[in-house]
N, C-alpha and C. Protein backbone atom coordinates (compact mmCIF):
# COMPACT_ATOMS: atom_id res chain seq x y z
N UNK A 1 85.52 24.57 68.51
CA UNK A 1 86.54 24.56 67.49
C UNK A 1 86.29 23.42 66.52
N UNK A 2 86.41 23.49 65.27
CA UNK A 2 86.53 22.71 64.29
C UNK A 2 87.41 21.48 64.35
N UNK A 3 87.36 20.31 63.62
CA UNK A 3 88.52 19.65 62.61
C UNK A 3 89.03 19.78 62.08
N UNK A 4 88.91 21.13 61.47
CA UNK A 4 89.24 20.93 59.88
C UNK A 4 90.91 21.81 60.03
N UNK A 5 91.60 22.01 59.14
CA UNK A 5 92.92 22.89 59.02
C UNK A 5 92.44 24.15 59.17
N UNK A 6 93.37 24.60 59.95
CA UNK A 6 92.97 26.00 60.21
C UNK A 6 93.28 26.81 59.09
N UNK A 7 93.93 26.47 57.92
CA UNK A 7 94.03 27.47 56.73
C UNK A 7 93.22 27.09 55.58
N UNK A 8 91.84 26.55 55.93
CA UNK A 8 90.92 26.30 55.25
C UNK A 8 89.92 27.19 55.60
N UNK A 9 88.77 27.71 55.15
CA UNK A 9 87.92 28.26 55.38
C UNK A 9 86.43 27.76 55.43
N UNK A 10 85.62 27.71 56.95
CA UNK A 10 84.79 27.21 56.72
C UNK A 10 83.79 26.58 55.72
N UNK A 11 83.23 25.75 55.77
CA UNK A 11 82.03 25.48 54.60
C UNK A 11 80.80 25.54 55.26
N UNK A 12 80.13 26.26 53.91
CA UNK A 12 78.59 26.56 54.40
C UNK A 12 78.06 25.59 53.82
N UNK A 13 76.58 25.04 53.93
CA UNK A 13 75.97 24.63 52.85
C UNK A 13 75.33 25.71 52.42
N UNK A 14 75.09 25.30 50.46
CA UNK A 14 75.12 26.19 49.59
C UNK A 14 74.05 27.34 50.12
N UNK A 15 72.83 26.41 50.96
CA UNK A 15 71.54 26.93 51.14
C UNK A 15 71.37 28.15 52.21
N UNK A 16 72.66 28.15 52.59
CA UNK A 16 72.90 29.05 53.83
C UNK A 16 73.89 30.68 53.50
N UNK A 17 74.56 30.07 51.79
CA UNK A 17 75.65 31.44 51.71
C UNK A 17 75.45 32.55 51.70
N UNK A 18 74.43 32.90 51.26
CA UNK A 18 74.08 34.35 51.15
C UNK A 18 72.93 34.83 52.07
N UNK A 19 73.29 34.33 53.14
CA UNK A 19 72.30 34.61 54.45
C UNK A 19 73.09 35.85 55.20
N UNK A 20 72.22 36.72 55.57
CA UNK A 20 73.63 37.78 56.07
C UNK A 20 73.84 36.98 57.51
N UNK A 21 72.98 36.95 58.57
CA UNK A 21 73.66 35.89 59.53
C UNK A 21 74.56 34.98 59.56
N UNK A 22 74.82 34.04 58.21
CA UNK A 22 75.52 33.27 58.04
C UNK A 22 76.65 34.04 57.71
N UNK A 23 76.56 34.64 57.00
CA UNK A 23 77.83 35.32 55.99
C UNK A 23 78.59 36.52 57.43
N UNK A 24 77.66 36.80 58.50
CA UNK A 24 78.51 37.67 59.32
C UNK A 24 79.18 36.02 60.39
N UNK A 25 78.49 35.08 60.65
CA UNK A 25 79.32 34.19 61.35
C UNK A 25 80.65 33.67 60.55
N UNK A 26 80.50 33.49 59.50
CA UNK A 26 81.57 33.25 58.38
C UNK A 26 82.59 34.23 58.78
N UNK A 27 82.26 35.59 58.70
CA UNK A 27 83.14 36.39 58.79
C UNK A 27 84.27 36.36 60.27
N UNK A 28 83.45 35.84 61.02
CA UNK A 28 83.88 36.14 62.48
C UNK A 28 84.84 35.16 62.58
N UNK A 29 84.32 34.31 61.95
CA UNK A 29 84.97 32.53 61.90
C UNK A 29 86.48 32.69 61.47
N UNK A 30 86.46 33.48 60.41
CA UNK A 30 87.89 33.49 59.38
C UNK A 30 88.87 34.67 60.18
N UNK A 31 87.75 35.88 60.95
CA UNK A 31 88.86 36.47 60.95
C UNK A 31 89.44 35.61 62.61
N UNK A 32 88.83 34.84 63.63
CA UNK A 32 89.40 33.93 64.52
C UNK A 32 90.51 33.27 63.72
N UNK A 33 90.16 32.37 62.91
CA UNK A 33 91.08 31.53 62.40
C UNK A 33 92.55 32.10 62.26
N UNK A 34 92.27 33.77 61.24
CA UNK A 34 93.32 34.38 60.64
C UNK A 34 94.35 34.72 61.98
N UNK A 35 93.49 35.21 62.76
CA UNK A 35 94.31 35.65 64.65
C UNK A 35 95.13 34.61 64.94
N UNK A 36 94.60 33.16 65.35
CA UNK A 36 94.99 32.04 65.62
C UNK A 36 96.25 31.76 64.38
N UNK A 37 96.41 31.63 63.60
CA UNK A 37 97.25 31.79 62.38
C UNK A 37 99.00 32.84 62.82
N UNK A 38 98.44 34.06 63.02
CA UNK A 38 99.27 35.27 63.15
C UNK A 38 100.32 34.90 64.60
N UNK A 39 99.21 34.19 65.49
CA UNK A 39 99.81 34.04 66.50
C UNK A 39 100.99 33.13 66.76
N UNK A 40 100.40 31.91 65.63
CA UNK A 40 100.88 30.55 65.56
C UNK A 40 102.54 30.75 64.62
N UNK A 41 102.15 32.50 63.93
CA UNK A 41 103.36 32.41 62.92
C UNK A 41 103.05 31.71 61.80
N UNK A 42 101.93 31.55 61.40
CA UNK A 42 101.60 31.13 60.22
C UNK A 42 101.29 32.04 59.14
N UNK A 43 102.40 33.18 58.59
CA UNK A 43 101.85 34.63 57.96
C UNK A 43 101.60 33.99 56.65
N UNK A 44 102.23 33.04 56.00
CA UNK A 44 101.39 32.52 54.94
C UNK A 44 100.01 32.08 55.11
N UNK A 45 99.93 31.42 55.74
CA UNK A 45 98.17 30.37 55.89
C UNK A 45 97.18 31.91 56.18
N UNK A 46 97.67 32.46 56.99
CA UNK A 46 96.97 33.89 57.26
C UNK A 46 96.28 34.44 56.02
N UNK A 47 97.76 34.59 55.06
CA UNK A 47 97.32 35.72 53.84
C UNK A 47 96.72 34.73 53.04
N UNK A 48 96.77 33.29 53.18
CA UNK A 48 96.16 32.65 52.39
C UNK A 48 94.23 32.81 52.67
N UNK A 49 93.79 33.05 53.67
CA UNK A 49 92.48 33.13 54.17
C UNK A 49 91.87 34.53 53.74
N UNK A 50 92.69 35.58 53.66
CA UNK A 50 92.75 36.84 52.88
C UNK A 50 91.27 36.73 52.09
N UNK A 51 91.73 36.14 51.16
CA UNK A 51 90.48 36.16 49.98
C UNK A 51 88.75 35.42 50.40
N UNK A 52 88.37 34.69 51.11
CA UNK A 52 88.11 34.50 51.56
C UNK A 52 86.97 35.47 52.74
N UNK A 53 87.84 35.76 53.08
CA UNK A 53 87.74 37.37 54.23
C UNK A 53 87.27 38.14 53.46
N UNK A 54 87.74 38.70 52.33
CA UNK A 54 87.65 39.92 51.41
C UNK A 54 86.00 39.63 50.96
N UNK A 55 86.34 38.35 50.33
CA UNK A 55 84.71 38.34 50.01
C UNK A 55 83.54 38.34 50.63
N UNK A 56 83.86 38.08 52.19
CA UNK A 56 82.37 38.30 52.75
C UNK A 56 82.09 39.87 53.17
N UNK A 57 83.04 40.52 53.13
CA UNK A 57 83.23 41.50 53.55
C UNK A 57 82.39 42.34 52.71
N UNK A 58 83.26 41.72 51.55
CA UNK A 58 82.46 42.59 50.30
C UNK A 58 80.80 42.16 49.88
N UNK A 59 80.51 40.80 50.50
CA UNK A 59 79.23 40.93 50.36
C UNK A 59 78.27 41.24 51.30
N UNK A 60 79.23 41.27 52.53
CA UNK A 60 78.07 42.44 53.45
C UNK A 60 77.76 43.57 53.30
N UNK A 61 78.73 44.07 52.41
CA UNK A 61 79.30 45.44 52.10
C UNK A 61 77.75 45.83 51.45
N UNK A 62 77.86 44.93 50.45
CA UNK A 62 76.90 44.49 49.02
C UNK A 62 75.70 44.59 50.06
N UNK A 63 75.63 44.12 50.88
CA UNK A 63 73.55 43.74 51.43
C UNK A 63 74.05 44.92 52.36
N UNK A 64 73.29 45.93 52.65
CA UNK A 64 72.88 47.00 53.47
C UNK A 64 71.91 46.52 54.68
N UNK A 65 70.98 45.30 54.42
CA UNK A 65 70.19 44.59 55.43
C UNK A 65 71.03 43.71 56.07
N UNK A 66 72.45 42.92 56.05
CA UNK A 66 73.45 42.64 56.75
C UNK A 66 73.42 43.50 58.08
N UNK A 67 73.88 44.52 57.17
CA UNK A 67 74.25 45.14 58.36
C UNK A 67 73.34 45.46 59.46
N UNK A 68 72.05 46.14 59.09
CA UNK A 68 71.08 46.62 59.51
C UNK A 68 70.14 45.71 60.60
N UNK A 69 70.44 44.31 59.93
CA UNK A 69 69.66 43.37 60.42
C UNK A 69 70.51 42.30 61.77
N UNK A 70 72.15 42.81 61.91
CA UNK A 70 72.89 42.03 62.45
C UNK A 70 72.99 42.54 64.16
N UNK A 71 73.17 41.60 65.49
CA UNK A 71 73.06 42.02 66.58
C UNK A 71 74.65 42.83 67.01
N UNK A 72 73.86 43.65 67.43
CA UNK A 72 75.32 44.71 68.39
C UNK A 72 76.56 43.44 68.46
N UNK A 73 75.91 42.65 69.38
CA UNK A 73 77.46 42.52 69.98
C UNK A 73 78.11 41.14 68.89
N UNK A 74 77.59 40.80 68.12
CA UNK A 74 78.03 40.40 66.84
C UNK A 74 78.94 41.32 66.32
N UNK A 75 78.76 42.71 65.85
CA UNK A 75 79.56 43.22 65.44
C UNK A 75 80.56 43.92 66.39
N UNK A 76 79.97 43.76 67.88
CA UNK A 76 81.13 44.38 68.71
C UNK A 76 82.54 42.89 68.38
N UNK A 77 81.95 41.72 68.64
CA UNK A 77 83.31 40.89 67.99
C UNK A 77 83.89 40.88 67.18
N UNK A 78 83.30 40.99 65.80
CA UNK A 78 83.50 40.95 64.56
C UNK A 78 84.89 42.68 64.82
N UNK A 79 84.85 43.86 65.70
CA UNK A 79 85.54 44.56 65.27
C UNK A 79 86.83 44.50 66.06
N UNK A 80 86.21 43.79 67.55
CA UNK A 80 87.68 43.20 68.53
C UNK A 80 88.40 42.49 67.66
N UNK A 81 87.49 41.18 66.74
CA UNK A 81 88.92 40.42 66.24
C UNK A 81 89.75 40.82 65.28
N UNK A 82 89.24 42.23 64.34
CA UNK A 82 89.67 42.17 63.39
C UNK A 82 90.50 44.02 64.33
N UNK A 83 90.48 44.32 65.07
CA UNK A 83 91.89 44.80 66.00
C UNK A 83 92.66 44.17 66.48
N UNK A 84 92.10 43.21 66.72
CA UNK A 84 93.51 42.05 67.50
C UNK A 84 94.25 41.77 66.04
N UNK A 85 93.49 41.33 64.87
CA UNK A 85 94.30 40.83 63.91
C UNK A 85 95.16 42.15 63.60
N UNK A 86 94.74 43.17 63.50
CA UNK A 86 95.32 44.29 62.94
C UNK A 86 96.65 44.44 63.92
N UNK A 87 97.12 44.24 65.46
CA UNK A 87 97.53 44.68 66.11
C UNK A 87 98.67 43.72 66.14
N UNK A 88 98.13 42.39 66.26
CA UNK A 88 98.95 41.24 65.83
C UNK A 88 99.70 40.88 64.63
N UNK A 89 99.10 41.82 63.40
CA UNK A 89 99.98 41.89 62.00
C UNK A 89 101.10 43.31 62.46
N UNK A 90 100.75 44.24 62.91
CA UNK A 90 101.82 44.66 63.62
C UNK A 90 103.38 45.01 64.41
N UNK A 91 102.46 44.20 64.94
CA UNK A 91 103.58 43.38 65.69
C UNK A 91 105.21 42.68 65.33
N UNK A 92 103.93 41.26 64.33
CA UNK A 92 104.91 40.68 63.42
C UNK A 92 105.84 41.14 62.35
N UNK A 93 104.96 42.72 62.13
CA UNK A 93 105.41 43.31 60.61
C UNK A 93 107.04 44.11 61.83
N UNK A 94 106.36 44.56 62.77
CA UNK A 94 107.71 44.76 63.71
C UNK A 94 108.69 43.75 63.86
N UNK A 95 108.32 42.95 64.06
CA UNK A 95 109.79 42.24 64.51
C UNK A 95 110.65 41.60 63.11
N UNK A 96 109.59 41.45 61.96
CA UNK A 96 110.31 41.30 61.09
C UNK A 96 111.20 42.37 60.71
N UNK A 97 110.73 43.52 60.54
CA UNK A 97 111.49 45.14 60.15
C UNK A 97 113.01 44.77 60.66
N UNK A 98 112.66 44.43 62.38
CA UNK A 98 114.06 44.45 63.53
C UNK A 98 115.07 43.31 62.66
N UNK A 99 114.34 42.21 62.54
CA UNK A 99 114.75 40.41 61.96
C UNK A 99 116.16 41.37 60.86
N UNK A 100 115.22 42.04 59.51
CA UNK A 100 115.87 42.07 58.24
C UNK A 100 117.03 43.24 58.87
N UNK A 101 116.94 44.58 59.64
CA UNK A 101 117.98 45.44 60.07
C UNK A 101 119.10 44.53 60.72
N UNK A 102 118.92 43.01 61.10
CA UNK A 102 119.98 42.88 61.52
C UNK A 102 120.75 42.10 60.78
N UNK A 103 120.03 41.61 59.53
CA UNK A 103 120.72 40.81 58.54
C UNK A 103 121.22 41.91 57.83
N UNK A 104 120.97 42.93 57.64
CA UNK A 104 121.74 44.19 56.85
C UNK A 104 122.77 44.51 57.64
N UNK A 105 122.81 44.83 59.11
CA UNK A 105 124.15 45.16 59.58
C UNK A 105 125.07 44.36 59.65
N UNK A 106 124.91 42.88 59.74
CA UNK A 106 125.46 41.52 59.61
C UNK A 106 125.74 41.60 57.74
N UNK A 107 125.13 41.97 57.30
CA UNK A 107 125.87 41.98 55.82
C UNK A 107 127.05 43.09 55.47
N UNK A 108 126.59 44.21 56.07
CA UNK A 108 127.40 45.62 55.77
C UNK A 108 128.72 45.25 56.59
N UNK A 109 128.53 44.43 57.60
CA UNK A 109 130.09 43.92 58.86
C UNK A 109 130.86 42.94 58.06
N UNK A 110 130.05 42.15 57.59
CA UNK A 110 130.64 40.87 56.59
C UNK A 110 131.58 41.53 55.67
N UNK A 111 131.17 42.85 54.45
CA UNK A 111 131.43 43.18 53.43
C UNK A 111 132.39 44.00 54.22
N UNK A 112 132.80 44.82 54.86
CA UNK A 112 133.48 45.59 55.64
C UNK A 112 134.67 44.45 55.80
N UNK A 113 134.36 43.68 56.78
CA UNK A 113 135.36 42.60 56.99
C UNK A 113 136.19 42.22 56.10
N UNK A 114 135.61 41.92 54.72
CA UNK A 114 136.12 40.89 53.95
C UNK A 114 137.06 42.54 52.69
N UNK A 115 136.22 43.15 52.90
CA UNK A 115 137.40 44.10 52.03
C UNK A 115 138.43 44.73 52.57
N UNK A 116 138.24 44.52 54.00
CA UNK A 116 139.85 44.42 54.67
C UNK A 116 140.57 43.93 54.73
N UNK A 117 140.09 42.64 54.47
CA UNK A 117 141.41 41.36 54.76
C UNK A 117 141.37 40.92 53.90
N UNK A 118 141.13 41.79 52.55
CA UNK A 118 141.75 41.29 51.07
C UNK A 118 142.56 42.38 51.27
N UNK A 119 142.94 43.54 51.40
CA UNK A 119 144.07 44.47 51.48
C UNK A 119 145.12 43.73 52.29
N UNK A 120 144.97 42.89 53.21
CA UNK A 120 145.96 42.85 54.45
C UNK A 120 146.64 41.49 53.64
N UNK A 121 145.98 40.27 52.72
CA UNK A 121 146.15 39.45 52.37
C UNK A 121 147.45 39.91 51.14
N UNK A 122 147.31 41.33 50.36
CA UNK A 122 148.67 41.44 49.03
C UNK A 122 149.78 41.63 49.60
């Protein structure tokens, strides 16, 4: 594990960025971080790493020898973490859904309440 903040994104040196090896460890790196993040409840710092993510993605996307040239079980991780992340945004996107339904029924009880006992108050 690193020093650095976990809602930072590794640094390469320059001489290394567009290495597809590098650029698939990069990838693996951010989407750990992003997991560790989701877990921690950090859905900002998460979506903040987003871009980041997007771009290596898109430049593996970009090199066809990335892919071609990268070991199995490299990409067998690379697709566990980015199910765990998927499963773990989930999740959270669940319990928030539950979170806001209960501030709506807690609002609709409030408003209910209070336009009763302005009738009962004339």
């Amino acid at each position: 594990m690193s020093d650095a903040p976990l809602s930072e994104p590794p640094r390469l040196p320059a001489s290394e960025e567009g290495e597809p090896g590098v650029v698939l460890d990069r990838l693996q790196e951010l989407l750990r971080r992003q997991l560790e993040l989701v877990h921690q409840g950090s859905l900002a710092a998460a979506v903040d790493l987003f871009d980041a993510t997007d771009r290596c993605v898109r430049e593996i996307a970009g090199s066809r020898g990335a892919v071609e040239q990268s070991p199995t079980p490299q990409w067998q991780r690379i697709e566990r973490l980015y199910q765990e992340l998927s499963l773990a945004l989930t999740s959270k996107r669940t319990e928030v859904q539950a979170t806001l339904n209960a501030v709506r029924r807690g609002k609709k009880v409030l408003s209910v309440y209070g336009s009763r006992t302005t009738v009962f108050r004339r």
